[in-house]
Protein backbone atom coordinates (compact mmCIF):
# COMPACT_ATOMS: atom_id res chain seq x y z
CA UNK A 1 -42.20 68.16 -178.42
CA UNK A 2 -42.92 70.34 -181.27
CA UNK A 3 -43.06 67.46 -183.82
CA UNK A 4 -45.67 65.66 -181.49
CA UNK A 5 -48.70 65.82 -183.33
CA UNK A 6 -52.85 64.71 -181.40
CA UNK A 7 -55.88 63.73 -183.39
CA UNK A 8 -58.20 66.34 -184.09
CA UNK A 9 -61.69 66.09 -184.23
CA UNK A 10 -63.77 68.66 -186.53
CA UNK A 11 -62.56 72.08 -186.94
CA UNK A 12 -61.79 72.71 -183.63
CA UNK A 13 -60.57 68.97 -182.29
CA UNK A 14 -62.82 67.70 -179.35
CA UNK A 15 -62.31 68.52 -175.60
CA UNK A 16 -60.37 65.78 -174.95
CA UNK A 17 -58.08 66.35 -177.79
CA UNK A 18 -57.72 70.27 -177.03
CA UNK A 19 -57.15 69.25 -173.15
CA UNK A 20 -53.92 66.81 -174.50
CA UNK A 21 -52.26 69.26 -176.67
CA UNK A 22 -52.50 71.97 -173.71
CA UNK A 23 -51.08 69.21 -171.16
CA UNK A 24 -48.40 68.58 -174.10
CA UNK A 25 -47.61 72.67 -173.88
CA UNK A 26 -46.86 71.92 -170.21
CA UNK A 27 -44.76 68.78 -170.09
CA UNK A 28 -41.54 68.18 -169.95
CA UNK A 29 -39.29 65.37 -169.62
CA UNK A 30 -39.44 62.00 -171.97
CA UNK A 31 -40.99 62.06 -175.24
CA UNK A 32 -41.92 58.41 -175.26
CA UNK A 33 -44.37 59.84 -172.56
CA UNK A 34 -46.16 61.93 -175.49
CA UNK A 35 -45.94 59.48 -177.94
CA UNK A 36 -47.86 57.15 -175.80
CA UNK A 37 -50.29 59.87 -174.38
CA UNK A 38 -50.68 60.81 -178.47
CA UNK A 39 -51.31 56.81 -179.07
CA UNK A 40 -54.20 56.38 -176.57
CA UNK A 41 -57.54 57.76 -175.62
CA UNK A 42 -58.37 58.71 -172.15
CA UNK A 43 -61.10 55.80 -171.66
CA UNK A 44 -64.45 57.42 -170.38
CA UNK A 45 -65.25 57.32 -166.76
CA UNK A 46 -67.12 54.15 -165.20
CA UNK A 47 -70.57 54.38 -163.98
CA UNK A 48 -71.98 52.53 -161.03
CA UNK A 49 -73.83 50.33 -163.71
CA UNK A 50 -70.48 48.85 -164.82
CA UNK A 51 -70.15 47.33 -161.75
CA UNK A 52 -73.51 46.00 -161.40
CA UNK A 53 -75.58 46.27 -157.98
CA UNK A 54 -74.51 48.72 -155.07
CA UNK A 55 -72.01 47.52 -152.61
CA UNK A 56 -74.61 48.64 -150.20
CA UNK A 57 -77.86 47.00 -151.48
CA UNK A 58 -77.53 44.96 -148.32
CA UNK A 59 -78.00 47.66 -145.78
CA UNK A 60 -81.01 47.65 -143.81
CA UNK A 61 -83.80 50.29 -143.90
CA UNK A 62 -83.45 51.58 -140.89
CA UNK A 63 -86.64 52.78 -138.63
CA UNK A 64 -87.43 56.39 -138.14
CA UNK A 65 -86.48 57.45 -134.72
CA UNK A 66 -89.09 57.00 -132.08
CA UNK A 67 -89.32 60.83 -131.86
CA UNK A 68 -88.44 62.64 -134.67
CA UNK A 69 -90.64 60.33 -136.22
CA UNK A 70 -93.46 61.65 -135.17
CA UNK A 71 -92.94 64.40 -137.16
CA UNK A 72 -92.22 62.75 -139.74
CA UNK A 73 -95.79 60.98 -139.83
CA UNK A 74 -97.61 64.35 -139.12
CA UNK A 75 -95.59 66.16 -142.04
CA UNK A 76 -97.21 63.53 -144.00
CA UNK A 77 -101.01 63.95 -143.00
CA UNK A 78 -103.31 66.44 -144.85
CA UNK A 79 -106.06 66.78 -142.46
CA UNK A 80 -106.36 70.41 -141.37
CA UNK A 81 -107.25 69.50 -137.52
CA UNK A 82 -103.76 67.69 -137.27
CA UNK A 83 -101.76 68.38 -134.06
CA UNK A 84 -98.24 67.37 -133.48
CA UNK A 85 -97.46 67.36 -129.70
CA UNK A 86 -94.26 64.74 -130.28
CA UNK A 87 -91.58 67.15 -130.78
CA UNK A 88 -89.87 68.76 -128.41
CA UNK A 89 -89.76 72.60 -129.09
CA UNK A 90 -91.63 75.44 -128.03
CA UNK A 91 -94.43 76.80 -130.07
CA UNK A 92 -96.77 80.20 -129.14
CA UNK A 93 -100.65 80.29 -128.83
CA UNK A 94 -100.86 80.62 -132.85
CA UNK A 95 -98.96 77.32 -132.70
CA UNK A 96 -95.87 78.79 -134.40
CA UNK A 97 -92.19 78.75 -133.78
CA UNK A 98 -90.91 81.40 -131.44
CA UNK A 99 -87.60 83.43 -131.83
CA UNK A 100 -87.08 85.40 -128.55
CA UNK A 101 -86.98 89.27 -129.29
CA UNK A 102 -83.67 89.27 -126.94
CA UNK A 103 -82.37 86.59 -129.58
CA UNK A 104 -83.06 89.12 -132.56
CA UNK A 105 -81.65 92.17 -130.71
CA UNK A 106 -78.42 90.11 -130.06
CA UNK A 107 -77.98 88.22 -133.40
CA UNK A 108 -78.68 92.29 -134.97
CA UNK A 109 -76.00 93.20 -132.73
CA UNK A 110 -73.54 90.60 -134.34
CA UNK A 111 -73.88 91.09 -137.60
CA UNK A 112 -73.79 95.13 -137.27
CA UNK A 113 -70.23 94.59 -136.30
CA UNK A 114 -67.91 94.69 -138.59
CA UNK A 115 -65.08 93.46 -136.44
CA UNK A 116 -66.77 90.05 -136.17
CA UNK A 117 -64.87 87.59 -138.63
CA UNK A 118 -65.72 83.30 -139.53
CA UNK A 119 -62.59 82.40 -138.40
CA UNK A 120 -62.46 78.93 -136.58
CA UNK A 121 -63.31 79.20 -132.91
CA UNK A 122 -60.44 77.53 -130.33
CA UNK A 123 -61.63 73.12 -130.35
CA UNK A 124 -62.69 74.39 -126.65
CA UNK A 125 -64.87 76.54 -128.65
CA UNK A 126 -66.10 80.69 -127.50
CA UNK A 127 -64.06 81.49 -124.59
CA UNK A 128 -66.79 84.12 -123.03
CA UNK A 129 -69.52 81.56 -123.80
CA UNK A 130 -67.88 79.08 -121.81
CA UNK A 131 -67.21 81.43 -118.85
CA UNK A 132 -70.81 82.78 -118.67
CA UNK A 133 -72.13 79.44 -118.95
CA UNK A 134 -70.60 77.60 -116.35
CA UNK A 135 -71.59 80.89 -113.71
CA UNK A 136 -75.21 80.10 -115.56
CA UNK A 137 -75.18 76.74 -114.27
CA UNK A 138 -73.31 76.57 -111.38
CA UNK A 139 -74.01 80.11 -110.23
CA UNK A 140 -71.80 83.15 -110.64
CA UNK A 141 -70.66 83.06 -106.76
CA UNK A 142 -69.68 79.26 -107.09
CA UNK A 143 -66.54 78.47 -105.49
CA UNK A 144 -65.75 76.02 -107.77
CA UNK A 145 -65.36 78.34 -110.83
CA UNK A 146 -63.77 81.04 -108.37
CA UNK A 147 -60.98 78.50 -107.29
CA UNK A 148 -60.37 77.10 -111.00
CA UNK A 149 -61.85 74.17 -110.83
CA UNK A 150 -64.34 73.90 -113.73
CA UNK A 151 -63.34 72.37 -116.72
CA UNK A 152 -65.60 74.02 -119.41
CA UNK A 153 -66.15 73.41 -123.05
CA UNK A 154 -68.56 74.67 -125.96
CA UNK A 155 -70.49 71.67 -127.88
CA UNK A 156 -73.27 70.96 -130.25
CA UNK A 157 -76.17 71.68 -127.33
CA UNK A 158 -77.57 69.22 -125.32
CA UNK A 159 -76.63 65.91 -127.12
CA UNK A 160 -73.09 66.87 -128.03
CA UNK A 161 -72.30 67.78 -124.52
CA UNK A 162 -73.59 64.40 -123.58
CA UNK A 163 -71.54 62.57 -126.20
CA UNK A 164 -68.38 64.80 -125.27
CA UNK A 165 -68.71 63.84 -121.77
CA UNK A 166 -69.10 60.36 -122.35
CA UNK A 167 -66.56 59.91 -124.78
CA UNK A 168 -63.88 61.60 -121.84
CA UNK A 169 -65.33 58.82 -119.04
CA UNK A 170 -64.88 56.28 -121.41
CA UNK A 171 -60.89 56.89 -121.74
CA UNK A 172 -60.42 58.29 -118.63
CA UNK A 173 -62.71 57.12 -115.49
CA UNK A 174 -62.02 54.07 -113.83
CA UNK A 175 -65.84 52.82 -114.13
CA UNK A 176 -67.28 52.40 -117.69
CA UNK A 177 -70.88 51.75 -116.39
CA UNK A 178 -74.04 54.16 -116.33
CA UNK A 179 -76.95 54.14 -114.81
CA UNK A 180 -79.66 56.10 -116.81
CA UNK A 181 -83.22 56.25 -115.06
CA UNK A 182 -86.09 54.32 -116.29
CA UNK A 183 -87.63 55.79 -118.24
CA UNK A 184 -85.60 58.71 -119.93
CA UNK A 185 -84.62 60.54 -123.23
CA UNK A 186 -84.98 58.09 -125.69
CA UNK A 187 -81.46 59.29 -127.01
CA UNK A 188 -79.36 58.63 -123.58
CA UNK A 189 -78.77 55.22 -124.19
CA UNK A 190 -77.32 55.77 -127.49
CA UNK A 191 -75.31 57.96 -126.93
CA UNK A 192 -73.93 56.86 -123.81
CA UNK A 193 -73.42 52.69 -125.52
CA UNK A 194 -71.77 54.11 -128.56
CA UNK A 195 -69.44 56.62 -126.28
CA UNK A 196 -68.04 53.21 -125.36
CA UNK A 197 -69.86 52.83 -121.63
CA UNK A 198 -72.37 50.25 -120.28
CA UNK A 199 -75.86 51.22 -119.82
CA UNK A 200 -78.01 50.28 -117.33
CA UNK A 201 -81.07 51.72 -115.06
CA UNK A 202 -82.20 52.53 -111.88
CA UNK A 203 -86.02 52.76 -111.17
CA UNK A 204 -87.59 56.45 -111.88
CA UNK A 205 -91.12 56.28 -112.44
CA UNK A 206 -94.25 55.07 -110.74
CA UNK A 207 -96.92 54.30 -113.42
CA UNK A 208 -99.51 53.38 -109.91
CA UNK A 209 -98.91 57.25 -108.48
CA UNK A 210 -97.52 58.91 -111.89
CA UNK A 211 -94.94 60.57 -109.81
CA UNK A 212 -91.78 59.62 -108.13
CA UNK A 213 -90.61 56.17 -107.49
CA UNK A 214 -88.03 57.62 -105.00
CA UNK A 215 -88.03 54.35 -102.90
CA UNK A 216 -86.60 52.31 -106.02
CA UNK A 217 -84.48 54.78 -107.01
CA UNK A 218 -82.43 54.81 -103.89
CA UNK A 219 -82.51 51.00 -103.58
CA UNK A 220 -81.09 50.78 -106.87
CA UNK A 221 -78.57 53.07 -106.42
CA UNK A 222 -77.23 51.80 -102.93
CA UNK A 223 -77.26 48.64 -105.12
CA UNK A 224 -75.27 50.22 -107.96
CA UNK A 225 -70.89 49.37 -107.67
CA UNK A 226 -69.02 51.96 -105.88
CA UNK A 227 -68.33 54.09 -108.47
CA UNK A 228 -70.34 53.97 -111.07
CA UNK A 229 -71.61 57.00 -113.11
CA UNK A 230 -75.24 57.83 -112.84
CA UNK A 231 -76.75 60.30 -115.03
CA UNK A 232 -79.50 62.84 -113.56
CA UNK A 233 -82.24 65.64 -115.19
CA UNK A 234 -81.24 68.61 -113.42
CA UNK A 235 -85.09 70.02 -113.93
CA UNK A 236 -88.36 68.61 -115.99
CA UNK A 237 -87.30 65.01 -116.68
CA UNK A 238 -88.06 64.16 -120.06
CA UNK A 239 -90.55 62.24 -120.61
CA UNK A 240 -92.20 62.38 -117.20
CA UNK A 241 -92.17 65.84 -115.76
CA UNK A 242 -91.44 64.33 -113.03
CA UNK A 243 -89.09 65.82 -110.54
CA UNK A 244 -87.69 65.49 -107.01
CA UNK A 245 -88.10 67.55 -104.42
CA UNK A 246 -85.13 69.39 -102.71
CA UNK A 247 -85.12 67.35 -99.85
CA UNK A 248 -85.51 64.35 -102.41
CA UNK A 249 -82.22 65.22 -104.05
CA UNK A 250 -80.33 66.09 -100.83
CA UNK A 251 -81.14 62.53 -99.78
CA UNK A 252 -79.76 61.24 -103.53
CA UNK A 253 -77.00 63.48 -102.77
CA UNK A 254 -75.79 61.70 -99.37
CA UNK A 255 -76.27 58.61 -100.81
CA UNK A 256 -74.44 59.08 -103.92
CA UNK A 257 -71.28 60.66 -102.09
CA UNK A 258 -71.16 57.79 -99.79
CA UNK A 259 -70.65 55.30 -102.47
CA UNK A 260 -68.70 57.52 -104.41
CA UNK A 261 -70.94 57.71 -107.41
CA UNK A 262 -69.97 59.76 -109.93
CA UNK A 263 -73.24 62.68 -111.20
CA UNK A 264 -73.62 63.22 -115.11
CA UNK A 265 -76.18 65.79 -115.13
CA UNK A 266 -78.39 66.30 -118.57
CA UNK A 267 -79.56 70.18 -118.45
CA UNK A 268 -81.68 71.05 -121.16
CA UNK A 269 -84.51 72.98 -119.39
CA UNK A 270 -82.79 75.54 -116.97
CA UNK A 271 -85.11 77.84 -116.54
CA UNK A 272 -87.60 77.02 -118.99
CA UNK A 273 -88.80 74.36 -115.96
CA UNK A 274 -90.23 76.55 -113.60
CA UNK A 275 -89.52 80.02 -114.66
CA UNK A 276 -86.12 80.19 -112.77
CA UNK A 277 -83.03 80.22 -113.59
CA UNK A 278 -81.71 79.96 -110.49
CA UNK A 279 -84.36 77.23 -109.12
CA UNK A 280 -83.82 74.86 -112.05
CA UNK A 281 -79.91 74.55 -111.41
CA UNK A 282 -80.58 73.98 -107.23
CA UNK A 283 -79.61 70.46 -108.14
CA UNK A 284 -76.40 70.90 -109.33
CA UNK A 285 -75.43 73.27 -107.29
CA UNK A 286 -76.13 71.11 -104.54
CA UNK A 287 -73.80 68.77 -105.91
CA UNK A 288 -70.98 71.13 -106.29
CA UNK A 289 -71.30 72.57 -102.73
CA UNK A 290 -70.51 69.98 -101.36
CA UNK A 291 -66.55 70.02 -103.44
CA UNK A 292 -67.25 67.00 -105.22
CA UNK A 293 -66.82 66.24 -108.61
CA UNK A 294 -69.51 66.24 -111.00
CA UNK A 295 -70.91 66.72 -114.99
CA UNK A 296 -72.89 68.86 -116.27
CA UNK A 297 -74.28 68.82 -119.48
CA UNK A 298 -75.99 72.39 -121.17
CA UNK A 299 -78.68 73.48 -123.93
CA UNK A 300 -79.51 76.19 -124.64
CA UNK A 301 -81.91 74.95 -127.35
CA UNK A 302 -85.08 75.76 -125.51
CA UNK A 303 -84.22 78.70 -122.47
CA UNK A 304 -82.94 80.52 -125.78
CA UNK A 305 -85.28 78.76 -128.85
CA UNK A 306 -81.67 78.36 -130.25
CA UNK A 307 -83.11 74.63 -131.21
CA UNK A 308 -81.20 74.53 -134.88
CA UNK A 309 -77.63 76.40 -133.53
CA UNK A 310 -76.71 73.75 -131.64
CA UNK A 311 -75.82 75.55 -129.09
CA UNK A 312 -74.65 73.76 -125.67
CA UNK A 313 -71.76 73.36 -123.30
CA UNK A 314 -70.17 70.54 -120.72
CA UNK A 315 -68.56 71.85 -117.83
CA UNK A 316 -66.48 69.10 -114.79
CA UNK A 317 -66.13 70.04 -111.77
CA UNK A 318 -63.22 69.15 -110.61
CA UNK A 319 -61.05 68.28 -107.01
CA UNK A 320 -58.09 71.48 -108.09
CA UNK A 321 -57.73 73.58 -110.83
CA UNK A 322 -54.27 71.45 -111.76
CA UNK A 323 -56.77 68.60 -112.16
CA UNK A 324 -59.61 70.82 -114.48
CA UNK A 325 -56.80 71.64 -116.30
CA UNK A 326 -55.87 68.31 -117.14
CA UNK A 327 -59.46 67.13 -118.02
CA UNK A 328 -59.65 70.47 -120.48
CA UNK A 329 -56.61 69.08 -122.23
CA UNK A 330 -57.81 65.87 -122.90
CA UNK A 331 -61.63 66.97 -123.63
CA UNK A 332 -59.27 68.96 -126.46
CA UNK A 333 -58.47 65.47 -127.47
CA UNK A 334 -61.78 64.16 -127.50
CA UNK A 335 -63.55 67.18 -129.62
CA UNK A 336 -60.56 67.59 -132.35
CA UNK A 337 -61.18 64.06 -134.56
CA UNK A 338 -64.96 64.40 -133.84
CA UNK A 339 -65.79 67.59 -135.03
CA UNK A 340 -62.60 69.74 -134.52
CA UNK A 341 -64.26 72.67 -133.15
CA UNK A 342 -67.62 74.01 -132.69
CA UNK A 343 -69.66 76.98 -134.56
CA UNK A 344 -69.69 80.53 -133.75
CA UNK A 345 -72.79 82.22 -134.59
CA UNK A 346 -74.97 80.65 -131.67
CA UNK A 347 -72.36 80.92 -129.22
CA UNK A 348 -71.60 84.52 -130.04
CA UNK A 349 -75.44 84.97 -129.79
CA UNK A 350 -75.25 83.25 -125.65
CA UNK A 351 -72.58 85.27 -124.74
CA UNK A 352 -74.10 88.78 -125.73
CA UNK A 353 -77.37 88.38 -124.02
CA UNK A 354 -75.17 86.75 -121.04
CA UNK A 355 -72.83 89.47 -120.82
CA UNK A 356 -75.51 92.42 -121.04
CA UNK A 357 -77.60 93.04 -118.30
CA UNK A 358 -80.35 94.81 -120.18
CA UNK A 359 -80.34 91.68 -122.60
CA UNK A 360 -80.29 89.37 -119.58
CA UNK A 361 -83.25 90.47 -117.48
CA UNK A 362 -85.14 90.74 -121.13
CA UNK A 363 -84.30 87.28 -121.63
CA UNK A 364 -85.31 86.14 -118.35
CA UNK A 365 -88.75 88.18 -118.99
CA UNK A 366 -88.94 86.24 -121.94
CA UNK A 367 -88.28 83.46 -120.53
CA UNK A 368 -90.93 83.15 -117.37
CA UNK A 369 -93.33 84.00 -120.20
CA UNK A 370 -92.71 80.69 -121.99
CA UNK A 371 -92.13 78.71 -119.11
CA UNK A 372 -95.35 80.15 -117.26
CA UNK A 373 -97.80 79.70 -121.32
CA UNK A 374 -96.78 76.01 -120.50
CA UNK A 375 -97.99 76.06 -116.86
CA UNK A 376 -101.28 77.72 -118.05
CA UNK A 377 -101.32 74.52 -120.96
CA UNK A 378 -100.96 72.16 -117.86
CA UNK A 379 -104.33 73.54 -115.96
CA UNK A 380 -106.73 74.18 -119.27
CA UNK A 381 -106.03 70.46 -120.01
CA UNK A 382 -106.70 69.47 -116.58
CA UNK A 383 -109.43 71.63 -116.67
CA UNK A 384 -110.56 70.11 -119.81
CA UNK A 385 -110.63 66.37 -118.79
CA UNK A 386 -112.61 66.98 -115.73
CA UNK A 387 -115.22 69.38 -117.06
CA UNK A 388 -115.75 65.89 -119.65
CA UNK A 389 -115.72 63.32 -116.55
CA UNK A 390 -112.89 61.58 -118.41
CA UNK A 391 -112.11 58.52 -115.99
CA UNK A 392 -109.17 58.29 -114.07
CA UNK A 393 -107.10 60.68 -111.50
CA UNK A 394 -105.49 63.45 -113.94
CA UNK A 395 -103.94 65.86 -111.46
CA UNK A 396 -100.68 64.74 -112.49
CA UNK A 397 -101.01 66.98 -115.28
CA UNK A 398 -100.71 69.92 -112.91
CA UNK A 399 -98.22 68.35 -110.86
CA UNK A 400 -95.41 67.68 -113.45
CA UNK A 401 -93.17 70.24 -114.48
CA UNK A 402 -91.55 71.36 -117.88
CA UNK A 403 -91.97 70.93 -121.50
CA UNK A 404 -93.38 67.07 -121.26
CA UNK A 405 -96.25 65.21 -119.40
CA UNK A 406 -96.54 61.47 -119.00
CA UNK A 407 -100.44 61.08 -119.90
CA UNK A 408 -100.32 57.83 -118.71
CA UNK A 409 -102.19 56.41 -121.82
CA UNK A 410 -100.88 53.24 -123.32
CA UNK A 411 -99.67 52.86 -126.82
CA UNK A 412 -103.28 51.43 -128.02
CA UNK A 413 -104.62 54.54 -126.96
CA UNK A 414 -102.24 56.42 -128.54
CA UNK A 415 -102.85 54.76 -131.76
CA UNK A 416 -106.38 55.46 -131.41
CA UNK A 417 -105.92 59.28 -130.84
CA UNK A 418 -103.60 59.45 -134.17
CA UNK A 419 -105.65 57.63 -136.09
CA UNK A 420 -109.36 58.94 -134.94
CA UNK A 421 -108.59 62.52 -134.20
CA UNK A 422 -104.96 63.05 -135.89
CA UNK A 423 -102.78 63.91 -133.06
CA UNK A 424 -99.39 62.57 -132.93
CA UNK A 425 -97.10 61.92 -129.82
CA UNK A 426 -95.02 59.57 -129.02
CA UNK A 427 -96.32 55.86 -128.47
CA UNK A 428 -95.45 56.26 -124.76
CA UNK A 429 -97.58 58.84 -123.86
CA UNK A 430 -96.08 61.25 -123.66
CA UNK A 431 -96.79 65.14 -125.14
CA UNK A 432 -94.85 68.19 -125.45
CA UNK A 433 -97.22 71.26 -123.79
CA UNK A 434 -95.74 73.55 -125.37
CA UNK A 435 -97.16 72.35 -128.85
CA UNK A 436 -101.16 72.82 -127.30
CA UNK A 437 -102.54 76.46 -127.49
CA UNK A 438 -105.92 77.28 -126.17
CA UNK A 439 -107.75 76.38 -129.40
CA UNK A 440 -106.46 72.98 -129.63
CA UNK A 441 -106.60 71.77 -126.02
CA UNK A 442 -110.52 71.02 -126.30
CA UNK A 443 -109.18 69.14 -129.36
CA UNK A 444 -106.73 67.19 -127.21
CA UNK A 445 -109.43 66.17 -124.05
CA UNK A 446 -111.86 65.33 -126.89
CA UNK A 447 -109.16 62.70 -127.51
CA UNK A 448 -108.24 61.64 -124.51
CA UNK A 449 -111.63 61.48 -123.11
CA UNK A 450 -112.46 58.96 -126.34
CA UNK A 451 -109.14 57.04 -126.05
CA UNK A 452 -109.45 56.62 -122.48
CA UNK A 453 -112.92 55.39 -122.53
CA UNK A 454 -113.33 53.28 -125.83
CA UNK A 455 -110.08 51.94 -125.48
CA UNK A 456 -109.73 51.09 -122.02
C-alpha cells in the first residue's frame, strides 16, 4: 500500500484525488484493487439530460380539485372586494382564521412541560385521546365503551379516519359495496373506490323543496343488498345542510337493522352543527343503543380549528369486546404500511382540553360561539335577499344547519358571481357561512340577487 502512488492535481491534488488517497489509508485487502482504483477516474455523475426527456413527460396535468381549487383561483385574484366562501374552515367577523383561546391555553400547557418527549406514539396512536374521544362521540355513559366493545384508533382527522375504515371493510367485511348519498363530500367517493370498495348512491337531496328527499332515501335503501355498507353525516351534511330529523333517523334506523346494513358514519361537525355536543352525536348514539355494530368516523378540524393537525379518530362498535379486540388488531395492520403511526402534538392538544373540566366547558363556550356567528350568517343573508326582492323561496337558508348551504344556484350563475363580483364557491352552489361576516354579506345578496335575475 505504501508504494501506491494517485495523481495529484496542483499543490494540493483535487477533491477527488485527496478523497482516493484517504480511501487508500483505509483499505485493506488486494492491491490489484488500488492499482486499478489508482488507474481510473471516478466518471462524473449523470444528469437527467444524458438521458434525454423525463420518463414522466407523459403524465397528465391533472385538474385542481373541485374544492381546494377554489382557493386556488381566489389566491390568484387581485381585486380587493374578493370573497372566498369555497373552503371549508371557520373564519371570525374580520374574516380571519380563528385559534380557540382553550386551544392556546392547552398547546401552552404542552410545551411548559418538560416531561413531554417526540417519541413515536403506539400505530393506534394517543391512548387518552382515543378514550376521551370515543365517550365524545358515543357519550361517556355508553354501554358500549363500558362493556369493551369499541374499537378505537387515532388518524389523520376526518379523511384519514374515513380511509382507515375503509381500508379494514375492504379486507375484512363480507360486502365490498357503499352507498354514499347523493350528493355528498366531494372526497367520499375517492376515498372509499381507492380503499378497494364499490361506490354507489342512494337519493339525499330534493333540488324542488331544497330539503330532504327522505322518501328516496328509504326506497333506495330497502332496495340496497342485505348488507351493504351505507355511509351517513352524523350532523350538517356537507354540501346541503341538510339534515334529518330525529324521528327521520329512527325510521333509517329500523330500516337499516332490518336489512342488516352496515352504518359508516362521517363526523366532522359535532358540535359545531348546532351548538351541541351532545345533540350533534344523537345519531350515532341512536345507532349504538340499539347493540349494533357501527363506524364512526371523527374531526376535530373544525369543533377545535385544529384544521392543519390532522387531528381525527375512527372508533367500531362492536358485538363483544373479544370481537373489538380483534378489529383493533387488524386496524394495527391497516395503519402500520400506510403511515405507521400518527402525530402527537394535536392529539396531546384533544386530550388536555378533554380531560380538564375547566378547559372543557371553555371549549364548549367557545364553541356555541362559532356555531351560533354561523346561525346569525344564515338570517342576515336571508335577511339580505328579501329586503332586495331577489326571486325565488330562500328560507332554506335558515333552515339548513352547519358550516355549508346549498344556494340552489346553478353553475352559470356561479360563474357569473365569480366573474362579475369576485366571489368564489364551488360550481355547485354551495358556500361555506362561516367565510361571510357582516360586511360582506350585502356583498354576497348583491350577487345573488344579480345572478339570480340576469342569469335565470
Amino acid at each position: 500500500m505504501r508504494g501506491t502512488q494517485f495523481p495529484q492535481s496542483g499543490a494540493h491534488g483535487s477533491s477527488t484525488d485527496r478523497r482516493l488517497s484517504a480511501l487508500a489509508r483505509h483499505l485493506v485487502g488486494d492491491p490489484s484493487l488500488l492499482s486499478s482504483m489508482a488507474s481510473s477516474q471516478i466518471a462524473p455523475s449523470s444528469t437527467a439530460a444524458d438521458f434525454g426527456s423525463s420518463v414522466f413527460a407523459n403524465v397528465a396535468q391533472a385538474p385542481e380539485d373541485p374544492i381546494l381549487g377554489v382557493t386556488v383561483a381566489y389566491n390568484k385574484d387581485p381585486s380587493p372586494i374578493k370573497l372566498n366562501l369555497g373552503v371549508g374552515a371557520y373564519r371570525t367577523e374580520e374574516g380571519k382564521p380563528l385559534v380557540l383561546d382553550v386551544v392556546r391555553r392547552a398547546e401552552q400547557q404542552i410545551v411548559n412541560d418538560r416531561s413531554r418527549v417526540k417519541e413515536y406514539l403506539p400505530i393506534t396512536g394517543l391512548a387518552d385521546f382515543n378514550k376521551l374521544s370515543a365517550k365524545l362521540i358515543l357519550g361517556s355513559d355508553s354501554p358500549a365503551i363500558q362493556e369493551k366493545r369499541v374499537a378505537t384508533v387515532q388518524c389523520l382527522s376526518g379523511t384519514g379516519s374515513l380511509r382507515v375504515g375503509a381500508e379494514f371493510l375492504a379486507r375484512h367485511y363480507h360486502q365490498r359495496t357503499i352507498y354514499i348519498p347523493q350528493p355528498t363530500w366531494g372526497n367520499h367517493p375517492k376515498v372509499f373506490t381507492l380503499a378497494g370498495l364499490t361506490v354507489k348512491s342512494y337519493r339525499y337531496y330534493d333540488p324542488a323543496t331544497r330539503g330532504l328527499n327522505f322518501h328516496g332515501l328509504l326506497e333506495d335503501l330497502r332496495s340496497a343488498p342485505s348488507g351493504a355498507i351505507v355511509l351517513l353525516h352524523a350532523c350538517a351534511h356537507n354540501p346541503t345542510g341538510v339534515d334529518p330529523t330525529l324521528d327521520q333517523w329512527e325510521e333509517i334506523r329500523q330500516l337499516m337493522r332490518s336489512k342488516g346494513l352496515l352504518p359508516f358514519f362521517d363526523s366532522a361537525y359535532q358540535g359545531f352543527a348546532s351548538g351541541n355536543l351532545d345533540a350533534d352525536a344523537q345519531s350515532i348514539r341512536m345507532f349504538v343503543a340499539d347493540g349494533g355494530e357501527c363506524l364512526a368516523a371523527q374531526s376535530y378540524a373544525k369543533n377545535m380549528g385544529l384544521y392543519g393537525e390532522r387531528v381525527g379518530a375512527l372508533s367500531i362498535v362492536c358485538k363483544s369486546a373479544d370481537v373489538a379486540t380483534k378489529v383493533e388488531s387488524q386496524l394495527k395492520l391497516v395503519i402500520r404500511p400506510m403511515y405507521s403511526n400518527p402525530p402527537i402534538h394535536g392529539a396531546s392538544i384533544v386530550a388536555t382540553i378533554l380531560s380538564n373540566r375547566d378547559m372543557y366547558t371553555e371549549w364548549t363556550v367557545e364553541l356555541k360561539a362559532m356555531a351560533d356567528r354561523i346561525i346569525n350568517m344564515r338570517q342576515q343573508l336571508f335577511d339580505a335577499l328579501q329586503a332586495r326582492g331577489t326571486p325565488g323561496d330562500w328560507s332554506h337558508i335558515i333552515k339548513q344547519i352547519g358550516m355549508f348551504t346549498f344556494t340552489g344556484l346553478n353553475s352559470e350563475q356561479v360563474a357569473f358571481m365569480t366573474r362579475e363580483y369576485h366571489i368564489y364557491l364551488t360550481s355547485d352552489g354551495r358556500i361555506s357561512m362561516a367565510g361571510l361576516s357582516s360586511r360582506t354579506v350585502p356583498h354576497l345578496a348583491d350577487a345573488i340577487h344579480a345572478a339570480v335575475t340576469r342569469m335565470a
